[in-house]
N, C-alpha and C. Protein backbone atom coordinates (compact mmCIF):
# COMPACT_ATOMS: atom_id res chain seq x y z
N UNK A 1 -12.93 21.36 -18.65
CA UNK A 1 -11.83 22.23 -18.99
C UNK A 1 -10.54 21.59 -18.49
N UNK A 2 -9.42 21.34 -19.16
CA UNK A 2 -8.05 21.28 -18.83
C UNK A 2 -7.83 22.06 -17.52
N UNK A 3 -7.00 21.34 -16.79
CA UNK A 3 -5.86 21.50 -16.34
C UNK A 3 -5.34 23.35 -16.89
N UNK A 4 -5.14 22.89 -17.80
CA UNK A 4 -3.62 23.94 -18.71
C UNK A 4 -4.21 24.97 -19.09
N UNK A 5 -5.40 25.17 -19.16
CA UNK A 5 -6.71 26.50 -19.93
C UNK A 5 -6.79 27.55 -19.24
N UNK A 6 -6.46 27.00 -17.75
CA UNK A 6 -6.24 28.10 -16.83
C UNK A 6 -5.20 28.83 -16.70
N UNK A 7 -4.45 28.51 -17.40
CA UNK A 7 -3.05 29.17 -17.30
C UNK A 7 -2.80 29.75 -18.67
N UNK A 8 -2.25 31.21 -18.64
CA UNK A 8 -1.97 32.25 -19.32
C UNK A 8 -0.83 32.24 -19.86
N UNK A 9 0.26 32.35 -19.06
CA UNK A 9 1.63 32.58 -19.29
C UNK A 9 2.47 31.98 -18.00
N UNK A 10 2.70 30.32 -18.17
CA UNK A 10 3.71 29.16 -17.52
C UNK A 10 4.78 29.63 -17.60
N UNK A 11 5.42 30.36 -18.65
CA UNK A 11 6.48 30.85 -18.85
C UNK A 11 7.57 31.20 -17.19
N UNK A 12 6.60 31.84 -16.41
CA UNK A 12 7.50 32.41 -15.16
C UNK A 12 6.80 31.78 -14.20
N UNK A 13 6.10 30.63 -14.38
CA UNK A 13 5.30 29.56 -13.31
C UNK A 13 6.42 28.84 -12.56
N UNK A 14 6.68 29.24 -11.21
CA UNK A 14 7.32 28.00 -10.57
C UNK A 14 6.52 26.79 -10.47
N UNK A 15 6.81 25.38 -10.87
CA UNK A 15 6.23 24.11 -10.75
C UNK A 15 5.35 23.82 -9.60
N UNK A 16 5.94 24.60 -8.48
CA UNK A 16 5.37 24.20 -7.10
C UNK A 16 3.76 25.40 -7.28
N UNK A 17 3.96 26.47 -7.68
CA UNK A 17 3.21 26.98 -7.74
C UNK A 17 2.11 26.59 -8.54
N UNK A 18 2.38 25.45 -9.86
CA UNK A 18 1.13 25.25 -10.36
C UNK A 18 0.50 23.74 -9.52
N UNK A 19 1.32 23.39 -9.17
CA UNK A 19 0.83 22.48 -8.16
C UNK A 19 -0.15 22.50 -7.58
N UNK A 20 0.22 24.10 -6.61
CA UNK A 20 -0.71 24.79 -5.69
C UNK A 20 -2.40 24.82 -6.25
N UNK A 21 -1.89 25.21 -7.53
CA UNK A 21 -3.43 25.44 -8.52
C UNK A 21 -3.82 24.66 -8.81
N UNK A 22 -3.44 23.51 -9.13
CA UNK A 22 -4.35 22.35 -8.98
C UNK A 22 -5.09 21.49 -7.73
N UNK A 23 -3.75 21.67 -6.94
CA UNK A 23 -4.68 21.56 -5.78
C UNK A 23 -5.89 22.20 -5.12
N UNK A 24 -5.77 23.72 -5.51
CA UNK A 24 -7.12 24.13 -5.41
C UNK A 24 -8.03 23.77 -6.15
N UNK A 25 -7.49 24.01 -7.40
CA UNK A 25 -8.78 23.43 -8.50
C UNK A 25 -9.68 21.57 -7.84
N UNK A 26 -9.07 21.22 -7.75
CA UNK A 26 -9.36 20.14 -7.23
C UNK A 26 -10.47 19.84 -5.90
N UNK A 27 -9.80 20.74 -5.53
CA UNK A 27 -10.22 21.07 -3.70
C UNK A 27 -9.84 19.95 -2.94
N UNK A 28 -8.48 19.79 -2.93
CA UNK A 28 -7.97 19.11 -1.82
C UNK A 28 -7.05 19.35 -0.88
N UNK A 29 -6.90 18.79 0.28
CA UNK A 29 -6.26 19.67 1.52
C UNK A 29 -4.87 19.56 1.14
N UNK A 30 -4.30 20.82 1.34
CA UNK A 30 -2.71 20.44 1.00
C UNK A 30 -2.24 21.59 1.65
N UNK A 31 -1.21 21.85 1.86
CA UNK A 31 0.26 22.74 2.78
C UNK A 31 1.23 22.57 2.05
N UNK A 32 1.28 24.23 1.74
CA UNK A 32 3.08 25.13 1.30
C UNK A 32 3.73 24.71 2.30
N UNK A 33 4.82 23.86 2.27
CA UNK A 33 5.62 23.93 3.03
C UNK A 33 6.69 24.89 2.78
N UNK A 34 7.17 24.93 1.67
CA UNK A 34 8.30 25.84 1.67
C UNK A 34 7.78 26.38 0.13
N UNK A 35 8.59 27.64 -0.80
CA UNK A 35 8.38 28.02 -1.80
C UNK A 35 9.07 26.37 -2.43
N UNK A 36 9.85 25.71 -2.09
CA UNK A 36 10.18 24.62 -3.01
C UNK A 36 9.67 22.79 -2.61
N UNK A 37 8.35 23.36 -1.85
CA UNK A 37 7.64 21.56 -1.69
C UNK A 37 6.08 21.95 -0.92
N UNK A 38 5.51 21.04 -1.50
CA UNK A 38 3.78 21.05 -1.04
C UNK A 38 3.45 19.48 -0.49
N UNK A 39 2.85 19.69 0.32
CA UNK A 39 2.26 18.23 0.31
C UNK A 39 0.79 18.42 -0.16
N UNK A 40 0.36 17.27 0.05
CA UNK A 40 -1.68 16.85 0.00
C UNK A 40 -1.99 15.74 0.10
N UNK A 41 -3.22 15.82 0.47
CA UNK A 41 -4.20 14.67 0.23
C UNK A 41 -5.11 14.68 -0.29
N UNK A 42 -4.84 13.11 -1.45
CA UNK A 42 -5.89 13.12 -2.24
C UNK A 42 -6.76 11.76 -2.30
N UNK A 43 -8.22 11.77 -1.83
CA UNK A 43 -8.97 10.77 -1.90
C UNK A 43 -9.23 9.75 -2.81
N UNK A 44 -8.44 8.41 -2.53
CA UNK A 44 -8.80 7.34 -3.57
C UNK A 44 -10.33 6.53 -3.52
N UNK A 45 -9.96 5.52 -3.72
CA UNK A 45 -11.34 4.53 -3.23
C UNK A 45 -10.31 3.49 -2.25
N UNK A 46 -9.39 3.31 -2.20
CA UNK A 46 -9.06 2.37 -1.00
C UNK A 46 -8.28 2.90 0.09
N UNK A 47 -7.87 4.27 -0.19
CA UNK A 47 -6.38 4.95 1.12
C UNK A 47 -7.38 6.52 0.58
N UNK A 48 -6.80 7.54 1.83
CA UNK A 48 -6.16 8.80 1.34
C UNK A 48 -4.95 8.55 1.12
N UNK A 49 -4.06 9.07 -0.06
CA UNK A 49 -2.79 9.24 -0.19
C UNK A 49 -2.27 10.32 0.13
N UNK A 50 -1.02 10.29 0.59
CA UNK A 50 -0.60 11.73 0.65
C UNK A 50 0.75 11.98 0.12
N UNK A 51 0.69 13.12 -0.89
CA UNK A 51 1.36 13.31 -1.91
C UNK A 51 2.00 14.55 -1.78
N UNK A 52 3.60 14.39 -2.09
CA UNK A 52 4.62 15.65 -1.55
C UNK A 52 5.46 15.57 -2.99
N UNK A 53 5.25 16.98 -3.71
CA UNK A 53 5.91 17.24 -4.63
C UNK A 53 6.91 18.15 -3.69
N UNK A 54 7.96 18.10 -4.68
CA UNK A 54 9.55 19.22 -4.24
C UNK A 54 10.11 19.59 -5.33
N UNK A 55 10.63 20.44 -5.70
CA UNK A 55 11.60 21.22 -6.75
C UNK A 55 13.18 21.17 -5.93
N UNK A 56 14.04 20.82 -7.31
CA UNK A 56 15.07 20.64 -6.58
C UNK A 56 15.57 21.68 -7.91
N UNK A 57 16.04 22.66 -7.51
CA UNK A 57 17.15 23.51 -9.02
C UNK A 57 18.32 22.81 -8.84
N UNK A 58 18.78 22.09 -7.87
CA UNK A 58 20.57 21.99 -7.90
C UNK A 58 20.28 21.07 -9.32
N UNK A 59 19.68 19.51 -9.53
CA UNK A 59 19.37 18.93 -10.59
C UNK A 59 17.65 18.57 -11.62
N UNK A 60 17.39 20.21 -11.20
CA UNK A 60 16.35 20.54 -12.30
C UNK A 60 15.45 19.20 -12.47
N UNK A 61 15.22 18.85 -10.92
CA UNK A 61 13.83 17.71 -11.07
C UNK A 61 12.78 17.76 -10.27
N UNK A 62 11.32 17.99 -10.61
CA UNK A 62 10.11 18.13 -9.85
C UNK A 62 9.83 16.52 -9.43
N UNK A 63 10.14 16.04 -7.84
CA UNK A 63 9.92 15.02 -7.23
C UNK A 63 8.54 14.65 -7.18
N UNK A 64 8.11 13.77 -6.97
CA UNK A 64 6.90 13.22 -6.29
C UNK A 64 7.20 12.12 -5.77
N UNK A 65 6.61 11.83 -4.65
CA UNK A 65 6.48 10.64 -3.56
C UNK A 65 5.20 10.62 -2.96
N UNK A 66 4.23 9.76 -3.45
CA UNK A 66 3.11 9.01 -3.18
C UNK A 66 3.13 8.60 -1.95
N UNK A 67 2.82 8.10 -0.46
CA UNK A 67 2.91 7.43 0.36
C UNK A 67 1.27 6.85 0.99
N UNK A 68 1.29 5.75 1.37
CA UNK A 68 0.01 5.41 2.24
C UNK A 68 0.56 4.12 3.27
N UNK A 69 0.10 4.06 4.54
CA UNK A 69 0.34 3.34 5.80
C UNK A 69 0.23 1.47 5.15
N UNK A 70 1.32 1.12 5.66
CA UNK A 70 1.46 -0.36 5.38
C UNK A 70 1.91 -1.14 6.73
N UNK A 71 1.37 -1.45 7.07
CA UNK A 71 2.47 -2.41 8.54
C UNK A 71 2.15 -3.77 8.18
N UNK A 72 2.73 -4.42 7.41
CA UNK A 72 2.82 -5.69 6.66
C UNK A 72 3.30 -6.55 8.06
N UNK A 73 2.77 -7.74 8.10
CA UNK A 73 3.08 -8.67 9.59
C UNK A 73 5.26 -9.32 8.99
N UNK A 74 5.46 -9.36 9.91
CA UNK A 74 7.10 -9.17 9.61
C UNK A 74 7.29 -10.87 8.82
N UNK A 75 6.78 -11.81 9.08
CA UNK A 75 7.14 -12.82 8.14
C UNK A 75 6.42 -12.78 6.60
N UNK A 76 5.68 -11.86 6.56
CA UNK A 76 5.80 -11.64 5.04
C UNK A 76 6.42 -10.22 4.11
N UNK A 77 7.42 -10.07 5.08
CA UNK A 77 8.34 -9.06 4.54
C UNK A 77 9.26 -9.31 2.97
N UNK A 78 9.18 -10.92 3.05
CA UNK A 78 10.03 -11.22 2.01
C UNK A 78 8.59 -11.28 0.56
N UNK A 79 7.41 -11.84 0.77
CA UNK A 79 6.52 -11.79 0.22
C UNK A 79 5.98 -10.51 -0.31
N UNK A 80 6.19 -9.59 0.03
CA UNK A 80 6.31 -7.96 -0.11
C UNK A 80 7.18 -7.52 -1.24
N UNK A 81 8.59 -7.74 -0.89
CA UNK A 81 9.44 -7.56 -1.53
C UNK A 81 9.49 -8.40 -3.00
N UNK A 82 9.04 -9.54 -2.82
CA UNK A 82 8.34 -10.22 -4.34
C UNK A 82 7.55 -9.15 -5.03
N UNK A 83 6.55 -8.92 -4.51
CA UNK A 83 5.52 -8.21 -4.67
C UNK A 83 5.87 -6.85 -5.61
N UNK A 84 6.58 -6.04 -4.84
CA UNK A 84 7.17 -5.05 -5.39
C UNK A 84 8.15 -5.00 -6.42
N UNK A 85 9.01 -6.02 -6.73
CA UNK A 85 9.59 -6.36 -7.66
C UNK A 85 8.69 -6.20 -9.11
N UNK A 86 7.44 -7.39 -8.54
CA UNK A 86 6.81 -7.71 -9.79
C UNK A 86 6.17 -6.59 -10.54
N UNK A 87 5.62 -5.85 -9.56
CA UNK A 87 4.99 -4.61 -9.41
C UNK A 87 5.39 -3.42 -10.64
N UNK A 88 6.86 -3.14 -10.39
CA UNK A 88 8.09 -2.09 -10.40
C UNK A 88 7.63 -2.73 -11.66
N UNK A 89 8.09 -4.20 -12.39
CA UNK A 89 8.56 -4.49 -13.66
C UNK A 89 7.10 -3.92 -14.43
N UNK A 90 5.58 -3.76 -13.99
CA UNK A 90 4.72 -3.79 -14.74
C UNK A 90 4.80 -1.42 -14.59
N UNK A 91 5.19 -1.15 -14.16
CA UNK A 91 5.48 0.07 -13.85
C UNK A 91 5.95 0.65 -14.83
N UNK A 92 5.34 1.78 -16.15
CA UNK A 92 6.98 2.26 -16.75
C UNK A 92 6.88 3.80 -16.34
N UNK A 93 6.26 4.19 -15.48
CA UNK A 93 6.71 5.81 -14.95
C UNK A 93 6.65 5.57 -13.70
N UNK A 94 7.81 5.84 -12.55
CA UNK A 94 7.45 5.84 -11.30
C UNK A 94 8.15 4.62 -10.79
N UNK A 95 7.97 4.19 -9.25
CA UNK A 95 7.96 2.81 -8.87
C UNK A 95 7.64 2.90 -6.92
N UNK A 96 7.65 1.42 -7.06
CA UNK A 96 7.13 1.58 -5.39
C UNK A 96 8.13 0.99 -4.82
N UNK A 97 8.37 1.38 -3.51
CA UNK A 97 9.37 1.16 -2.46
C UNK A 97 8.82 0.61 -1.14
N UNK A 98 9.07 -0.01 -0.32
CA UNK A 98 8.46 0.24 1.48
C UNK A 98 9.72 0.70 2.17
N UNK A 99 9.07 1.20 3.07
CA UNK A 99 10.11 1.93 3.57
C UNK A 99 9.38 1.52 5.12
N UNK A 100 10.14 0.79 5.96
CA UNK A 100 9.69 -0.18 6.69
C UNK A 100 10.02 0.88 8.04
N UNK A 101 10.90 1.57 8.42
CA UNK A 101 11.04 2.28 9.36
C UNK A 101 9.72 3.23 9.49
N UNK A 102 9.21 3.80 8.22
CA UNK A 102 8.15 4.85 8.47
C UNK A 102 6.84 3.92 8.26
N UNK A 103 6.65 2.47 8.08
CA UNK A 103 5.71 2.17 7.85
C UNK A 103 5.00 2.20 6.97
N UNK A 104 5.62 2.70 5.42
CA UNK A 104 4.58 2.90 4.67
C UNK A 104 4.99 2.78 3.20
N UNK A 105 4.06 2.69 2.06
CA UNK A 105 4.15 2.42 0.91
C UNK A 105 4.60 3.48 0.48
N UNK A 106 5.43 3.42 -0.58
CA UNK A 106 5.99 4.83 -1.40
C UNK A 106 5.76 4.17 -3.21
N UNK A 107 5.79 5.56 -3.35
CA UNK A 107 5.37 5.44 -5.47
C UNK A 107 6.29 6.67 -5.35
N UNK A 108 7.03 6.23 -6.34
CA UNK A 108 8.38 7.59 -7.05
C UNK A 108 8.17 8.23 -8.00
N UNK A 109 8.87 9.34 -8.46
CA UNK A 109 8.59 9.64 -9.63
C UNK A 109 8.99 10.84 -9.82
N UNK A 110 10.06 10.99 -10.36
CA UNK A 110 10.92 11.98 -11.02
C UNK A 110 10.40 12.90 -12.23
N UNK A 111 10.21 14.44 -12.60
CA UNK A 111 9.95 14.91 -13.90
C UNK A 111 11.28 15.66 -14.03
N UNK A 112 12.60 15.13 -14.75
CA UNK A 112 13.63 16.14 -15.06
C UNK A 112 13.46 16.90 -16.07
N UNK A 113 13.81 18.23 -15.77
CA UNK A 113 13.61 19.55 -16.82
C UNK A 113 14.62 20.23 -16.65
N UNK A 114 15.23 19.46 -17.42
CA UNK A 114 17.22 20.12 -17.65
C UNK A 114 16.94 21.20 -18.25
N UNK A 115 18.02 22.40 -18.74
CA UNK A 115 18.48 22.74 -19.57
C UNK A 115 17.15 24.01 -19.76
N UNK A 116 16.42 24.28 -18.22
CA UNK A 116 15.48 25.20 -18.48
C UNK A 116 14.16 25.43 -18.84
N UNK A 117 13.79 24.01 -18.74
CA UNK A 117 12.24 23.34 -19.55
C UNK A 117 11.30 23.78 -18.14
N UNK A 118 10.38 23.98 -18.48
CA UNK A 118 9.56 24.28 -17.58
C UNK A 118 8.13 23.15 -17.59
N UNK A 119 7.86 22.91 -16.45
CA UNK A 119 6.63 21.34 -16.33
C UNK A 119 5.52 22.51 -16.74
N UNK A 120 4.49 21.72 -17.38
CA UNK A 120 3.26 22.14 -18.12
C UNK A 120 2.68 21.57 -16.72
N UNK A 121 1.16 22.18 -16.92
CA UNK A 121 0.06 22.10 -15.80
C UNK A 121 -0.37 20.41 -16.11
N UNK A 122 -0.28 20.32 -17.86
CA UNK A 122 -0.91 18.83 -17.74
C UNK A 122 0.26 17.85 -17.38
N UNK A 123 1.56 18.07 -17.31
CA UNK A 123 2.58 17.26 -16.89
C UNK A 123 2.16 16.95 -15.39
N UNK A 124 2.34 17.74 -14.95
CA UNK A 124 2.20 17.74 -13.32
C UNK A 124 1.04 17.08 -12.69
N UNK A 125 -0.32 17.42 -13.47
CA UNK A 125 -1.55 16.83 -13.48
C UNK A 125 -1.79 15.15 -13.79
N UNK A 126 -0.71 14.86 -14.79
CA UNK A 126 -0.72 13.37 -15.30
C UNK A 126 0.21 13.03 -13.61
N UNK A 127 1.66 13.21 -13.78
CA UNK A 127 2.40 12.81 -12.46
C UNK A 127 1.40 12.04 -11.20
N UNK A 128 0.49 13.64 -10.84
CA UNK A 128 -0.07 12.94 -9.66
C UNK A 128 -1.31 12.05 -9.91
N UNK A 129 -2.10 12.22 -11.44
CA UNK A 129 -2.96 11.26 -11.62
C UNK A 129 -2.03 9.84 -11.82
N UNK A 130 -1.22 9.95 -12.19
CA UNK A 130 -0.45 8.47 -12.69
C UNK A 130 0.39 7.76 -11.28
N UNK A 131 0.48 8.61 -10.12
CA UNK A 131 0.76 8.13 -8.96
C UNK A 131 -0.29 7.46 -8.00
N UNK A 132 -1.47 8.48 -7.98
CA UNK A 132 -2.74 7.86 -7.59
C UNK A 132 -3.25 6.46 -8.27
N UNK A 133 -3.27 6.68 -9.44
CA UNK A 133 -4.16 5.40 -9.85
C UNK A 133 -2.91 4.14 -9.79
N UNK A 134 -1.74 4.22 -9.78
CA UNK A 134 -0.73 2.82 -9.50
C UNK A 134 -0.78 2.71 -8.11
N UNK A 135 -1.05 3.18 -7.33
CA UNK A 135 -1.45 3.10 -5.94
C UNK A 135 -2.63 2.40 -5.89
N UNK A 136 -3.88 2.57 -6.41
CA UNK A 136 -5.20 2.15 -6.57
C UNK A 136 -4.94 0.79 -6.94
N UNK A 137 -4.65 0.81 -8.26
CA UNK A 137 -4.24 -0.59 -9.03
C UNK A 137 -3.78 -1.96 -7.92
N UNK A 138 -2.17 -1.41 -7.01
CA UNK A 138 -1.67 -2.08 -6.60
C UNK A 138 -1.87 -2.53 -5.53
N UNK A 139 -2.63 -1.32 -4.65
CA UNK A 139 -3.01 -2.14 -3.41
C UNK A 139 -3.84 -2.68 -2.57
N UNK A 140 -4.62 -3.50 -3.70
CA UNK A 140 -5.48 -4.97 -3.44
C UNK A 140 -4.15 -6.14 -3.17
N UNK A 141 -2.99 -5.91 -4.62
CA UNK A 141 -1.97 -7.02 -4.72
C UNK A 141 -1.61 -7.11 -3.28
N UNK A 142 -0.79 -5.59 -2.65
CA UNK A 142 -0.09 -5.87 -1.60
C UNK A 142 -0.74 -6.12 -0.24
N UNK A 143 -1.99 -5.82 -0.27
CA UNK A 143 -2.97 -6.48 0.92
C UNK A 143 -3.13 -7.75 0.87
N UNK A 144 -2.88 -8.66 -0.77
CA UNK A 144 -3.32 -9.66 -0.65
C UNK A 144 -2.40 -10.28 0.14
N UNK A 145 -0.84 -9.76 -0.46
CA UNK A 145 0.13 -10.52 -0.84
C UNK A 145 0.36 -10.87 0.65
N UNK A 146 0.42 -9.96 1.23
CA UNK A 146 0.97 -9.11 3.30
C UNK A 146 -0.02 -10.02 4.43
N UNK A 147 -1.64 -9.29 3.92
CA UNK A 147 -2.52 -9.66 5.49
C UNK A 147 -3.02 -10.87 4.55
N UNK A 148 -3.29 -10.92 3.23
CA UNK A 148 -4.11 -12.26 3.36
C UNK A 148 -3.50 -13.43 2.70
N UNK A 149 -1.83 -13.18 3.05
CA UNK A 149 -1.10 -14.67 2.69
C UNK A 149 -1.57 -15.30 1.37
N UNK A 150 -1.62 -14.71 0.25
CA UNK A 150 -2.00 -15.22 -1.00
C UNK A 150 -0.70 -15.30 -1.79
N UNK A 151 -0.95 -15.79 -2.72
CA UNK A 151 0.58 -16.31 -3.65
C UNK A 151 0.73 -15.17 -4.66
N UNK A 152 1.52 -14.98 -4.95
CA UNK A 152 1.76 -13.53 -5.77
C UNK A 152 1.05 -13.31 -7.32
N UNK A 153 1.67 -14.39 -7.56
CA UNK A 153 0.13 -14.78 -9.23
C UNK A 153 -0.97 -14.50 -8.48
N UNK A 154 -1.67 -14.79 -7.89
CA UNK A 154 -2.95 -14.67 -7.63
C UNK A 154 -3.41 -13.37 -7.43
N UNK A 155 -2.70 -13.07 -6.84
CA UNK A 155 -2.81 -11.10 -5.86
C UNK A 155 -2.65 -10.25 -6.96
N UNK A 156 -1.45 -10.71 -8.35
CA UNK A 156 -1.50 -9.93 -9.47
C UNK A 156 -2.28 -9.88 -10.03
N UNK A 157 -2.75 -11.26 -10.36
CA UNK A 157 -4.22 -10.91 -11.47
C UNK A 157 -5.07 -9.87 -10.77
N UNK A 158 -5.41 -10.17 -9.27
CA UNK A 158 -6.29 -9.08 -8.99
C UNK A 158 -5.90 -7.70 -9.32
N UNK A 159 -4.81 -7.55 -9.07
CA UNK A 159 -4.27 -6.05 -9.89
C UNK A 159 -4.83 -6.00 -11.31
N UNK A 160 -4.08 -6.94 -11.89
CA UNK A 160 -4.24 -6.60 -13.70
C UNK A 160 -5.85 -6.67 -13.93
N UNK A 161 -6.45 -7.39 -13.18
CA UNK A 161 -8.19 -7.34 -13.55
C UNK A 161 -8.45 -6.46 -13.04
N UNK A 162 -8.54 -5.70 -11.74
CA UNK A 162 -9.01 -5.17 -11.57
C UNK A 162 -9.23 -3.12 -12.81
N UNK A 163 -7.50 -3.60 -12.97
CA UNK A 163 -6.93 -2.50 -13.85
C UNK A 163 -8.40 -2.74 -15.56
N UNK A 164 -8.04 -3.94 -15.45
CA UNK A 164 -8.86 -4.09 -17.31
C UNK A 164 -10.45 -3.50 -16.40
N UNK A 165 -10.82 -4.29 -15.25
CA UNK A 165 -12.88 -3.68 -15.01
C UNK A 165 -13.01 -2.51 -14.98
N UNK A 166 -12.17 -1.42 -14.86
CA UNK A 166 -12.41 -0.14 -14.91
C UNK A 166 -12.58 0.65 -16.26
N UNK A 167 -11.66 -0.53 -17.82
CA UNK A 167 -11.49 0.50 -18.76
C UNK A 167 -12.63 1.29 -19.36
């Protein structure tokens, strides 16, 4: 069954609230933080991620930010930043950041709903599936790229193959 089958009337659904419902549906641990942001965690095969949607009304956009622990050794900080470049360009929803003060990998990802649009259950549902699995995808690359000093072609293919052994 969908995502969206469960739902009656979205019409007066706050975003955060269907969030909530998927996260149950799911059964994964997550916290209301406020009526306008949730976090969770959701089990991959290489990290837990932990994933914080927010509603912003001032500019009518449901956030997401992906994060998982990175402490990359400091002379391959610049090798990273390759990394993520290349990364970003193979990316077309979302993108990844490090954010070196908190230690950790970030995946972005904006849903704007100007003008009164309201996010569907399967919008929200793709978001965090499409955050999870570019997380999955990518971080064999950035392990390669960081702890096991590999050249960035190399660490990609493992991305892009690994992406094609699953189809």
């Amino acid at each position: 069954m969908a995502v969206s089958e469960t739902f009656h009337e979205i019409e007066d659904l706050h975003p955060i609230d269907i969030v909530e419902h998927i996260a149950e549906h799911q059964d994964w641990e997550f916290d209301r933080i406020s009526d306008e942001q949730i976090a969770m965690a959701v089990e991959g095969q290489w990290r837990t991620y932990s994933i914080t949607l927010a509603w912003s009304a001032y500019d009518e956009t449901l956030r997401l930010i992906c994060t998982f622990d990175m402490e990359p050794p400091t002379h391959r900080l610049e090798a990273l930043n390759a990394a993520l470049n290349r990364v970003n360009d193979n990316c077309w929803a979302g993108s990844f950041t490090y954010w070196a003060q908190q230690k950790l990998m970030v995946y972005r990802y904006g849903l704007i709903l100007s003008g009164g649009q309201m996010a569907t259950p399967d919008q929200i549902d793709t978001m965090i599936s499409a955050a999870v699995l570019s997380a999955e995808r990518y971080y064999p690359a950035f392990q390669l790229v960081t702890w096991g000093e590999r050249e960035l072609e190399e660490a990609m293919q493992v991305a892009i193959a690994e992406a094609y052994g699953r189809a």
